[in-house]
N, C-alpha and C. Protein backbone atom coordinates (compact mmCIF):
# COMPACT_ATOMS: atom_id res chain seq x y z
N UNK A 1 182.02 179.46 72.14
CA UNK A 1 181.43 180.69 71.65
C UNK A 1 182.53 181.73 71.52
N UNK A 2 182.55 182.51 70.45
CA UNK A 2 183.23 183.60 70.18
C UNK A 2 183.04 185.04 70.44
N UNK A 3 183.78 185.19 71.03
CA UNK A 3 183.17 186.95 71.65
C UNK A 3 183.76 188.39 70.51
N UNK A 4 183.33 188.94 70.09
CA UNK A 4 184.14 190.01 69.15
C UNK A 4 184.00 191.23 69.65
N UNK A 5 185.13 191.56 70.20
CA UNK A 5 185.06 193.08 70.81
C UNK A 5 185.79 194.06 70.31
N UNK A 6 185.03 195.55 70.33
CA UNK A 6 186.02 195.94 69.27
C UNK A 6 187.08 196.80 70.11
N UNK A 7 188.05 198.15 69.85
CA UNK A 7 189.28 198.34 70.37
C UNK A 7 188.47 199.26 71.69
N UNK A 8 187.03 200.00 71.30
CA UNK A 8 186.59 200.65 72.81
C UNK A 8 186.49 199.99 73.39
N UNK A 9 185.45 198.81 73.38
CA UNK A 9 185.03 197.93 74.41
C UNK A 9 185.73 197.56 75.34
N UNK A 10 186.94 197.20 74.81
CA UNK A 10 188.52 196.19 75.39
C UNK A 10 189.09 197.67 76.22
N UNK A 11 189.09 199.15 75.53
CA UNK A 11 189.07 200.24 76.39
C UNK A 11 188.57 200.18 77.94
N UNK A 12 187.37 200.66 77.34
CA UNK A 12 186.11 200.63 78.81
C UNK A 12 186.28 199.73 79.66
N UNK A 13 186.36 198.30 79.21
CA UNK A 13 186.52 197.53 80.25
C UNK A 13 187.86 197.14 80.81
N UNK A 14 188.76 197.55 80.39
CA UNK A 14 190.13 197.59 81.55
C UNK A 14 190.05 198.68 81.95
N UNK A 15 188.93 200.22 82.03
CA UNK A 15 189.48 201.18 82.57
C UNK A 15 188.64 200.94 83.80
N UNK A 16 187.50 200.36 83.45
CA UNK A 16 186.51 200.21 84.59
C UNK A 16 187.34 198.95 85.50
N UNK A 17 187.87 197.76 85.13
CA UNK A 17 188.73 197.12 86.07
C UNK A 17 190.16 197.89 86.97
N UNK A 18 190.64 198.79 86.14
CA UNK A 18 191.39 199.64 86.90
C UNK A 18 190.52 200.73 88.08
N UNK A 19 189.73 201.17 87.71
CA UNK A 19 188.99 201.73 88.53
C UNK A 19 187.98 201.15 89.87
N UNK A 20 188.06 200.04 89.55
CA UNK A 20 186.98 198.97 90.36
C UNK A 20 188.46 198.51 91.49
N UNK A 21 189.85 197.92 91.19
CA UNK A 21 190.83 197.75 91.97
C UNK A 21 191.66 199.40 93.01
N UNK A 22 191.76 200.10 91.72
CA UNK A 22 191.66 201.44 92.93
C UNK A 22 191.02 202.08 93.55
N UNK A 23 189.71 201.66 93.32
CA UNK A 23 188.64 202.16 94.08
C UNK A 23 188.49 201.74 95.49
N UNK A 24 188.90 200.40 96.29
CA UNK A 24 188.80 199.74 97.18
C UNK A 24 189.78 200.17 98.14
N UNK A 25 191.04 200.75 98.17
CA UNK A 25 191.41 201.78 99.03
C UNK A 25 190.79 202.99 99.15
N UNK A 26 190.14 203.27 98.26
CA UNK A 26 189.63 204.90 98.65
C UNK A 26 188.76 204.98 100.22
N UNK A 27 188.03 205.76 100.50
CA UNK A 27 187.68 206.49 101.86
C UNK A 27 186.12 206.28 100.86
N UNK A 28 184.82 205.87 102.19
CA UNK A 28 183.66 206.01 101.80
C UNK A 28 182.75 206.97 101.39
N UNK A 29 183.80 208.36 102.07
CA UNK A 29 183.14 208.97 101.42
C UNK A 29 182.84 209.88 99.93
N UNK A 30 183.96 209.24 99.13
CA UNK A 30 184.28 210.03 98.33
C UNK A 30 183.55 208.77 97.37
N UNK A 31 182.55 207.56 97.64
CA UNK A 31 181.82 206.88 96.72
C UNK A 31 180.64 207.08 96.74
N UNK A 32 180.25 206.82 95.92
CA UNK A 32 178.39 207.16 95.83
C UNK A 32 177.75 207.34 93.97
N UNK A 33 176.80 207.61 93.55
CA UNK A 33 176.29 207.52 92.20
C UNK A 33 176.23 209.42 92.26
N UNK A 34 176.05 209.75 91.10
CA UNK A 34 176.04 211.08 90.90
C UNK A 34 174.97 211.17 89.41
N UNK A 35 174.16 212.09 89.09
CA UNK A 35 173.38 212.50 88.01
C UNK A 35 174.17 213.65 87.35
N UNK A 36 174.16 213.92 86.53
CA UNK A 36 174.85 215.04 85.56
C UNK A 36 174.58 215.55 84.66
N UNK A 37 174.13 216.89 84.28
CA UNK A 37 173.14 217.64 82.81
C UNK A 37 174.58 218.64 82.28
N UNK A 38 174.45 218.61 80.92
CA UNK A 38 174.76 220.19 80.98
C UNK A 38 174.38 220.18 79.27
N UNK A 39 174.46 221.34 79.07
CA UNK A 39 173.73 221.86 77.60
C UNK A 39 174.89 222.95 76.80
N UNK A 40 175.08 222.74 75.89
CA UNK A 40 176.22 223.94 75.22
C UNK A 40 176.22 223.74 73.51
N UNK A 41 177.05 224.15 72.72
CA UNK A 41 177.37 224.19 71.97
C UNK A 41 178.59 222.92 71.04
N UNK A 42 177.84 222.19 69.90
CA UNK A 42 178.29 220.85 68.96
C UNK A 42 178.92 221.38 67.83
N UNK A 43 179.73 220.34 67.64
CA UNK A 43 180.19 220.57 66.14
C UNK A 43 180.34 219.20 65.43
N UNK A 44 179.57 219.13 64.63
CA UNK A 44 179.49 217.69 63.53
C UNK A 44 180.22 217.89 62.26
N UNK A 45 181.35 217.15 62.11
CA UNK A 45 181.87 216.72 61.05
C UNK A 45 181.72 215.35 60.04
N UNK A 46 181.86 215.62 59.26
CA UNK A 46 181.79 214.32 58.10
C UNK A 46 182.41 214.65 57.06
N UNK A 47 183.27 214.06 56.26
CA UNK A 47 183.99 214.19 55.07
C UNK A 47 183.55 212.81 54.04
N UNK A 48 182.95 213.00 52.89
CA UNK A 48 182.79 212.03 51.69
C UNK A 48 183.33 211.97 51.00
N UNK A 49 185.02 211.41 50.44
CA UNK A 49 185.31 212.20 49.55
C UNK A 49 185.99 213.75 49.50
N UNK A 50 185.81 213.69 48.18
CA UNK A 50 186.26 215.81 48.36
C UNK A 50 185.36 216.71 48.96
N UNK A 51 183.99 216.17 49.55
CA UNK A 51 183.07 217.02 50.12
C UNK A 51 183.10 216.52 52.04
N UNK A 52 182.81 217.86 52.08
CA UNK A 52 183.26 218.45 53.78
C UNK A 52 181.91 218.47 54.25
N UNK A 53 181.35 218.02 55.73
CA UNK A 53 180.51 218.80 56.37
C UNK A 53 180.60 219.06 57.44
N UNK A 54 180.39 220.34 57.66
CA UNK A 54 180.89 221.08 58.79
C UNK A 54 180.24 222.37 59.75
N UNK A 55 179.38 221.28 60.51
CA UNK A 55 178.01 222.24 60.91
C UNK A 55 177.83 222.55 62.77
N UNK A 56 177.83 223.52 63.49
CA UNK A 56 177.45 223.97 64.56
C UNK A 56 176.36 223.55 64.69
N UNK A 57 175.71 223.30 66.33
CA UNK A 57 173.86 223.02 66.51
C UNK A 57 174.16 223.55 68.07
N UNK A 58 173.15 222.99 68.93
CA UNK A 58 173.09 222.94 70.22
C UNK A 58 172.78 221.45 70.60
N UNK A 59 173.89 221.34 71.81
CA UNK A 59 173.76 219.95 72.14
C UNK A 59 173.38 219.65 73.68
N UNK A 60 173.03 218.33 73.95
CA UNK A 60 172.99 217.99 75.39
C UNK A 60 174.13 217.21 75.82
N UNK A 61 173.75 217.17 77.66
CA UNK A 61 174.52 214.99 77.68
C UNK A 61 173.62 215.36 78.95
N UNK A 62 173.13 214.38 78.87
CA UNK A 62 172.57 213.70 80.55
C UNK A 62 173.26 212.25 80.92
N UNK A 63 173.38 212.12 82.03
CA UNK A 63 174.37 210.99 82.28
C UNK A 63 174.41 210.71 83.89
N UNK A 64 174.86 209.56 84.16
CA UNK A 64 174.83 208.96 85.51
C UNK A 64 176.42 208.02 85.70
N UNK A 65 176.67 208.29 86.99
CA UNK A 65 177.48 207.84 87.09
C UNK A 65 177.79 207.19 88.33
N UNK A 66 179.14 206.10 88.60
CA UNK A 66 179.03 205.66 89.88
C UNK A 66 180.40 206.30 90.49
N UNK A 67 181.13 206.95 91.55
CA UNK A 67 182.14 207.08 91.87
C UNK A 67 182.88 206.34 92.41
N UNK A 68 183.98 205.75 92.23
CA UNK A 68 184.57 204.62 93.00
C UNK A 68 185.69 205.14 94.61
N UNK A 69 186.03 206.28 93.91
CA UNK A 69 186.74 207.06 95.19
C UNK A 69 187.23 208.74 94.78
N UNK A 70 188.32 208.69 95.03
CA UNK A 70 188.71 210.48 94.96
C UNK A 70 188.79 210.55 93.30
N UNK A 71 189.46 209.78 92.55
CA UNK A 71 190.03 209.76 91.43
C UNK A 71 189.39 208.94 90.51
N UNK A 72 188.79 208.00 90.30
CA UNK A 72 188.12 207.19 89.33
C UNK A 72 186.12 206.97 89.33
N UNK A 73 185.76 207.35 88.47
CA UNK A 73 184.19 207.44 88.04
C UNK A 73 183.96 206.19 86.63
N UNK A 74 182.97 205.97 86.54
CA UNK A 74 182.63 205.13 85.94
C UNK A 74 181.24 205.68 85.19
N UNK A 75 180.77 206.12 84.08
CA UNK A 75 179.47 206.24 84.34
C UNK A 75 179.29 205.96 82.54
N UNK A 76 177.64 206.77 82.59
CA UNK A 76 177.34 206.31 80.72
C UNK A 76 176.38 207.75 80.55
N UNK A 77 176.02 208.23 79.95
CA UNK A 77 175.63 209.48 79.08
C UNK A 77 174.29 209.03 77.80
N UNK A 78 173.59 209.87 77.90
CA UNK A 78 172.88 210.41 76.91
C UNK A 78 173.11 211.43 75.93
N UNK A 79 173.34 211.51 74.83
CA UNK A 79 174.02 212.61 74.10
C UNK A 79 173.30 212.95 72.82
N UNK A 80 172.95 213.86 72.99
CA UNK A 80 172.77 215.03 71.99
C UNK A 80 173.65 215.93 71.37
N UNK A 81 174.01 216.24 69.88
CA UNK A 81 174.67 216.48 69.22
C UNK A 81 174.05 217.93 68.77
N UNK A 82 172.50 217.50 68.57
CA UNK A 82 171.78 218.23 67.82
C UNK A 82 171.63 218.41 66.27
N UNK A 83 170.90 219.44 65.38
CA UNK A 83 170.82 219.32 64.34
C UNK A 83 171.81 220.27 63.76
N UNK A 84 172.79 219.83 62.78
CA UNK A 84 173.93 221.02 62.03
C UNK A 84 173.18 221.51 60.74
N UNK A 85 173.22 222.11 60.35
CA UNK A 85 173.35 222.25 58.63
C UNK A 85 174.58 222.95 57.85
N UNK A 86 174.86 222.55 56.61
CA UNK A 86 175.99 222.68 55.98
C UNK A 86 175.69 222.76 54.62
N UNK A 87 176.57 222.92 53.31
CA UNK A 87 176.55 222.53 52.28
C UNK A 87 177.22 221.41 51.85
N UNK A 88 176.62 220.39 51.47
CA UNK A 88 177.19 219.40 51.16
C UNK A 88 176.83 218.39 50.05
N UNK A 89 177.96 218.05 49.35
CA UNK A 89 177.91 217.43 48.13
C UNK A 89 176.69 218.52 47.06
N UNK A 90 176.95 220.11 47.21
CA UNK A 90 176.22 220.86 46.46
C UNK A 90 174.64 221.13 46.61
N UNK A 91 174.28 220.17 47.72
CA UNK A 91 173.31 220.02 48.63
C UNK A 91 173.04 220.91 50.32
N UNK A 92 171.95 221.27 50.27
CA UNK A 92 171.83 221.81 51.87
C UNK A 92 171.61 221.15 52.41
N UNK A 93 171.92 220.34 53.72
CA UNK A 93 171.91 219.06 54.12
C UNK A 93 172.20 219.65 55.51
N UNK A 94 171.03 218.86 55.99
CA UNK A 94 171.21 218.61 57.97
C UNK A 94 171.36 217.47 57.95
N UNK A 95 172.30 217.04 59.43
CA UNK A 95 172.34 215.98 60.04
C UNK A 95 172.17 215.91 61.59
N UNK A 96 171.65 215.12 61.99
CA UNK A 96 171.20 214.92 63.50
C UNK A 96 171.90 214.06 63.82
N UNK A 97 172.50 214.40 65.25
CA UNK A 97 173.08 212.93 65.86
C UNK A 97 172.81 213.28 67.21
N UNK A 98 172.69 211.35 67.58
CA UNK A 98 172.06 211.43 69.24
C UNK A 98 172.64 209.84 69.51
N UNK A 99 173.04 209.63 70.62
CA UNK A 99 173.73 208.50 71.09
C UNK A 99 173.64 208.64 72.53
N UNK A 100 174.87 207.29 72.85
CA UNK A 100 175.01 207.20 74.20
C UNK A 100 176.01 206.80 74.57
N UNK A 101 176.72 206.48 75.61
CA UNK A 101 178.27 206.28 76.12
C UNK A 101 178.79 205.48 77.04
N UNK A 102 179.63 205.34 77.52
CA UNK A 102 180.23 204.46 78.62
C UNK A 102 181.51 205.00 78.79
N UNK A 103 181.64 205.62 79.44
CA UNK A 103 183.38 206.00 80.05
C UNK A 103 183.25 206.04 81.71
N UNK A 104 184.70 206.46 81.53
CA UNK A 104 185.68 206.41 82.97
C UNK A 104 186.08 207.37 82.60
N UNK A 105 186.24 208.35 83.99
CA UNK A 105 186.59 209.67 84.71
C UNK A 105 187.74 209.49 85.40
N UNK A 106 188.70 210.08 84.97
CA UNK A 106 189.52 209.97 85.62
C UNK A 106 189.89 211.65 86.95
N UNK A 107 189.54 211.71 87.84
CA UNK A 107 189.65 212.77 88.96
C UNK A 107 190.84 213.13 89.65
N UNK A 108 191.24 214.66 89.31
CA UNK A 108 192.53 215.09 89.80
C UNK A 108 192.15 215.98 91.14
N UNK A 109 191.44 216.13 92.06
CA UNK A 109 191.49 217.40 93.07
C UNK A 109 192.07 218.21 92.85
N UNK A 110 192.07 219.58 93.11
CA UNK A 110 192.39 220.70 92.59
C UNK A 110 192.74 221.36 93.78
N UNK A 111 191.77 221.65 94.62
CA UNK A 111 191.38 222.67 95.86
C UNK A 111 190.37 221.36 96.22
N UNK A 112 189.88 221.91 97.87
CA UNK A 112 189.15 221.74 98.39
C UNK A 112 187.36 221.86 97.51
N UNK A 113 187.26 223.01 96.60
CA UNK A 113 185.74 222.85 95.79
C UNK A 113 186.12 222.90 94.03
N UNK A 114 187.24 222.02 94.21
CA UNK A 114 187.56 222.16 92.57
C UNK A 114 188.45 220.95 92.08
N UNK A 115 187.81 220.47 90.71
CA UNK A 115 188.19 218.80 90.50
C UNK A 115 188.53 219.46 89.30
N UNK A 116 189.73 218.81 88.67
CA UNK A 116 189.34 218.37 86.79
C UNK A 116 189.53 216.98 86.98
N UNK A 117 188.87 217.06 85.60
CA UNK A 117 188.71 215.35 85.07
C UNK A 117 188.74 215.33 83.75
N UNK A 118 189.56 214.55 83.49
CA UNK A 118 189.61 213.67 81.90
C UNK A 118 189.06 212.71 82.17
N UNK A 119 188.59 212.00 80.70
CA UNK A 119 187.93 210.82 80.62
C UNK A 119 187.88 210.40 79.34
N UNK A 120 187.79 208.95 79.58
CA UNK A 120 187.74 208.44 77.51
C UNK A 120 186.61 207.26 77.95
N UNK A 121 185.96 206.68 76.53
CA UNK A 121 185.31 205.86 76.65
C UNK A 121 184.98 205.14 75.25
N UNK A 122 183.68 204.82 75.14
CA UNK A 122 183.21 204.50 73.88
C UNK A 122 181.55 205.34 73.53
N UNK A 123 181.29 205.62 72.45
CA UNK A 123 180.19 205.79 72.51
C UNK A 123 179.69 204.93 71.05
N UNK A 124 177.92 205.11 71.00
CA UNK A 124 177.54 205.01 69.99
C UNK A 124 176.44 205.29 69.56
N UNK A 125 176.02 205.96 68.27
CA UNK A 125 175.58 207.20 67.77
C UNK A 125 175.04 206.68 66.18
N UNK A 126 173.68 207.74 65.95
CA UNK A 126 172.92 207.65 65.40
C UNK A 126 173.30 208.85 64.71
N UNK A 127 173.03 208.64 63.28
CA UNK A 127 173.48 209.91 62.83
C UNK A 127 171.89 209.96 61.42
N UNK A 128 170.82 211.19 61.83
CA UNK A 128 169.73 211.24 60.37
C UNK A 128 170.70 212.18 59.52
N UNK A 129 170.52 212.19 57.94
CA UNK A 129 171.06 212.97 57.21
C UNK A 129 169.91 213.40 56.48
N UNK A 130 169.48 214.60 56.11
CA UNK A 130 168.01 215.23 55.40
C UNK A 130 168.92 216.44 54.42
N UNK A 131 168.80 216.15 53.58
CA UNK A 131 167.56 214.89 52.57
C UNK A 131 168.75 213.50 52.62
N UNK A 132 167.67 212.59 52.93
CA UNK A 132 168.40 211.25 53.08
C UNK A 132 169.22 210.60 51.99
N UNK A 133 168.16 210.64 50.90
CA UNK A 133 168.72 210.27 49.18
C UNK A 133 168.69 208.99 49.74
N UNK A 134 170.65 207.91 49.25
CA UNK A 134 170.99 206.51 49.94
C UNK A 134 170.77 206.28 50.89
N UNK A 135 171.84 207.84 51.81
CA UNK A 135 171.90 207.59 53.29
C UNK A 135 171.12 207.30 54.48
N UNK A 136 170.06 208.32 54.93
CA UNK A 136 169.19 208.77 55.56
C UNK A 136 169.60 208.17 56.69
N UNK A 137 169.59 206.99 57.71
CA UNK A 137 169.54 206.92 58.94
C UNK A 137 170.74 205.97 59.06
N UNK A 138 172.17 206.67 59.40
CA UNK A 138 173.03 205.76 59.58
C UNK A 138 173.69 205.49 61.21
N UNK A 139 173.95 204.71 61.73
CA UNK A 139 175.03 204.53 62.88
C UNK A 139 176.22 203.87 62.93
N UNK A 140 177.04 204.12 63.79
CA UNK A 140 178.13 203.46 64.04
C UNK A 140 178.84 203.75 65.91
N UNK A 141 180.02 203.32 65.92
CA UNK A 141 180.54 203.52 67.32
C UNK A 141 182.01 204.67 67.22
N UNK A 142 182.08 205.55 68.05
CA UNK A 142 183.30 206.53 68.44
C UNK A 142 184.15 206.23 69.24
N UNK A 143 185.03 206.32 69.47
CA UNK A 143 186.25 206.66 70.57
C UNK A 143 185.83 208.11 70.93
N UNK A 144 185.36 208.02 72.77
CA UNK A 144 185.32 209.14 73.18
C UNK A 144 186.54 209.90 74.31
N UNK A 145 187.12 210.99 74.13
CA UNK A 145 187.89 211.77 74.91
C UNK A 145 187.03 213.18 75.40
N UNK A 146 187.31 213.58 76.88
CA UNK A 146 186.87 214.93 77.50
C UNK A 146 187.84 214.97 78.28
N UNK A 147 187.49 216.34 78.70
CA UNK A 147 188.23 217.24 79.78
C UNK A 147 187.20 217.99 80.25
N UNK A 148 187.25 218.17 81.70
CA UNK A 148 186.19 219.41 82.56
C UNK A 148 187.04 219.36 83.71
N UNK A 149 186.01 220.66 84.14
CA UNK A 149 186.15 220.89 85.22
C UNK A 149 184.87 220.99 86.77
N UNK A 150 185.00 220.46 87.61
CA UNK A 150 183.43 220.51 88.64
C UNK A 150 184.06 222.04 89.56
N UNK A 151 182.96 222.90 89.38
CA UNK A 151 183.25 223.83 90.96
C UNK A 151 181.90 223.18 91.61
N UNK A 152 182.86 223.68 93.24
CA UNK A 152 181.26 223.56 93.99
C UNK A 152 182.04 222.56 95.64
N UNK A 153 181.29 222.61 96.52
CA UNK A 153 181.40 221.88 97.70
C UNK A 153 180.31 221.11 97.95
N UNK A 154 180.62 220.03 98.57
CA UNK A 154 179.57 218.97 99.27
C UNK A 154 178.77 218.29 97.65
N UNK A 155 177.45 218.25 97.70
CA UNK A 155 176.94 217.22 96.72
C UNK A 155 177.25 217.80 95.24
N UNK A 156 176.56 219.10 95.19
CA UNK A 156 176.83 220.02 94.12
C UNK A 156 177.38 220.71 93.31
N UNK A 157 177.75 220.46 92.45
CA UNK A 157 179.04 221.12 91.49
C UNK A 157 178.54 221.61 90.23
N UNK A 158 179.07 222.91 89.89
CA UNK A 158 178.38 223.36 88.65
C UNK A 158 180.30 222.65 87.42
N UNK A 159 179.07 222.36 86.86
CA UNK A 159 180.26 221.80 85.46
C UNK A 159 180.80 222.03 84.44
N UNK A 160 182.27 222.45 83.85
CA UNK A 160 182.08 222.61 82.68
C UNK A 160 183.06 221.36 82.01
N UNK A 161 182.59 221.31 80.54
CA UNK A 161 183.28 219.88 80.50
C UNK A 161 182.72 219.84 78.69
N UNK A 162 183.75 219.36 77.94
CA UNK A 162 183.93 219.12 76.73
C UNK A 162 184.24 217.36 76.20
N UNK A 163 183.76 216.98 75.04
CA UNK A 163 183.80 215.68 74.73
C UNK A 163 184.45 216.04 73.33
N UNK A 164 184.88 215.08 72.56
CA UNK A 164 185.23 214.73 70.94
C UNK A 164 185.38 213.76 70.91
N UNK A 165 184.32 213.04 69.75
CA UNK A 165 184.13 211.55 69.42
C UNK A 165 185.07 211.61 68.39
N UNK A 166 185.22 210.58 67.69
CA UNK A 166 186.53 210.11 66.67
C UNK A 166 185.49 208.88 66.33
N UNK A 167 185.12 208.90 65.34
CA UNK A 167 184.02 207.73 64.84
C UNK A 167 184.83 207.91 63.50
N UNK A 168 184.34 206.84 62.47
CA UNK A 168 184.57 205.97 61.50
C UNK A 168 184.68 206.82 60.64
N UNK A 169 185.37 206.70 59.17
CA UNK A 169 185.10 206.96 57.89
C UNK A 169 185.32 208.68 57.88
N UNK A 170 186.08 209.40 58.61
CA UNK A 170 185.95 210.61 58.92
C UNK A 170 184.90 211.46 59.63
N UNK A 171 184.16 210.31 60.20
CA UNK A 171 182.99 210.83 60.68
C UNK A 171 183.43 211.59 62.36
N UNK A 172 183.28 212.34 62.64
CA UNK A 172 183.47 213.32 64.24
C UNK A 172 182.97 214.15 64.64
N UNK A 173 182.74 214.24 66.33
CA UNK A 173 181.48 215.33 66.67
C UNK A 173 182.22 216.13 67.82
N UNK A 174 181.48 217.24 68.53
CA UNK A 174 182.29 217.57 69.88
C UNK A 174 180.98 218.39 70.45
N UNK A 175 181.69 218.38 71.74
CA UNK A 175 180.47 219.14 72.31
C UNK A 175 181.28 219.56 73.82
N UNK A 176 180.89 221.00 73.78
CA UNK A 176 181.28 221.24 75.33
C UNK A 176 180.11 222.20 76.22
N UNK A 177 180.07 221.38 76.95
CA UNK A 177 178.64 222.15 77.74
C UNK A 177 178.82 222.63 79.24
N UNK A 178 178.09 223.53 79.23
CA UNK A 178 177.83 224.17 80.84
C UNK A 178 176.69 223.43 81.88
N UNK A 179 176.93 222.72 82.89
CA UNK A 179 175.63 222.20 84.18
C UNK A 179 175.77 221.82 84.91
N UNK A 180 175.51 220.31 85.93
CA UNK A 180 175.80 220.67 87.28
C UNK A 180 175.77 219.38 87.14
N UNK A 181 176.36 218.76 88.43
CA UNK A 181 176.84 217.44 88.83
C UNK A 181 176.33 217.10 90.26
N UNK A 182 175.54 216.23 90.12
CA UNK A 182 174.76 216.05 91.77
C UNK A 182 175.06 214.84 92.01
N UNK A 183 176.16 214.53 93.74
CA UNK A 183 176.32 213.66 94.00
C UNK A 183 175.52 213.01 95.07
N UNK A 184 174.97 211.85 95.37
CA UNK A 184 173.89 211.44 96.17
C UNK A 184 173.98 210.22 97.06
């Protein structure tokens, strides 16, 4: 049998094997699963050609994750993009996008109630276009990159934290949102 994976997949899963081998020195208490919301402001791009679209919305991510120790997370996301509108191809045109994810966190300590974290992963995403015409309900998969930051002590951390997908054909989204990180 033939397996076909594409360049995220082969991503995700050596970051999660790197994270699964450094995780096993860490200290117990710095492992455990964590829930995560936050809500802010998207930006959806698409280029066809000589035509641009280039639209603001309001977005989500809900997401869960597992911690392996001080420095490496593992988790997957719900994502909301929200709805943009733009002019495009001489057309007023919304597009919706909503997906989901798989990355690794990578955790720097800061202070005692203060982390950043980068992280990359994969996602993949649904994109409606109205008025549909050809298009109307297309998907594909992104290369995802973020940066945040957690404040907060003990379980609770308020979050701020930004994503940008890199998907296909000029297709790209971003989102950076404000919420909280509950570890359990």
């Amino acid at each position: 049998m033939v397996i076909m994976m594409n360049r995220q997949t082969v991503v995700v899963i050596v970051l999660f094997l790197l994270s699964v081998s450094a995780g096993t020195a860490a200290a117990d208490d710095d492992r455990g699963f964590a829930v995560n919301v936050g809500v802010g402001v998207s930006k959806i791009k698409d280029t066809d050609g000589t035509e641009k679209f280039d639209g603001n919305a309001f977005g989500y991510s809900i997401g869960v994750e597992y911690r392996f120790g001080e420095n490496f997370a593992l988790g997957s996301s719900i994502l909301g993009l929200g709805t943009a509108d733009d002019d495009f191809n001489g057309t007023n045109t919304e597009i919706e996008v909503q997906g989901a994810d798989l990355k690794m966190r990578f955790i720097m300590p800061v202070t005692e109630g203060i982390e950043f974290f980068g992280q990359v992963g994969s996602a993949w995403y649904t994109a409606d276009l109205e008025p549909g015409g050809n298009n109307g309900l297309f998907g594909d998969t992104a290369v995802e990159f973020g940066l945040g930051l957690d404040f907060g002590s003990g379980d609770l951390a308020f979050r701020l934290a930004g994503i940008y997908l890199d998907g296909p054909k000029d297709e790209s989204g971003a989102l950076v949102t404000a919420g909280f990180n509950y570890r359990f």
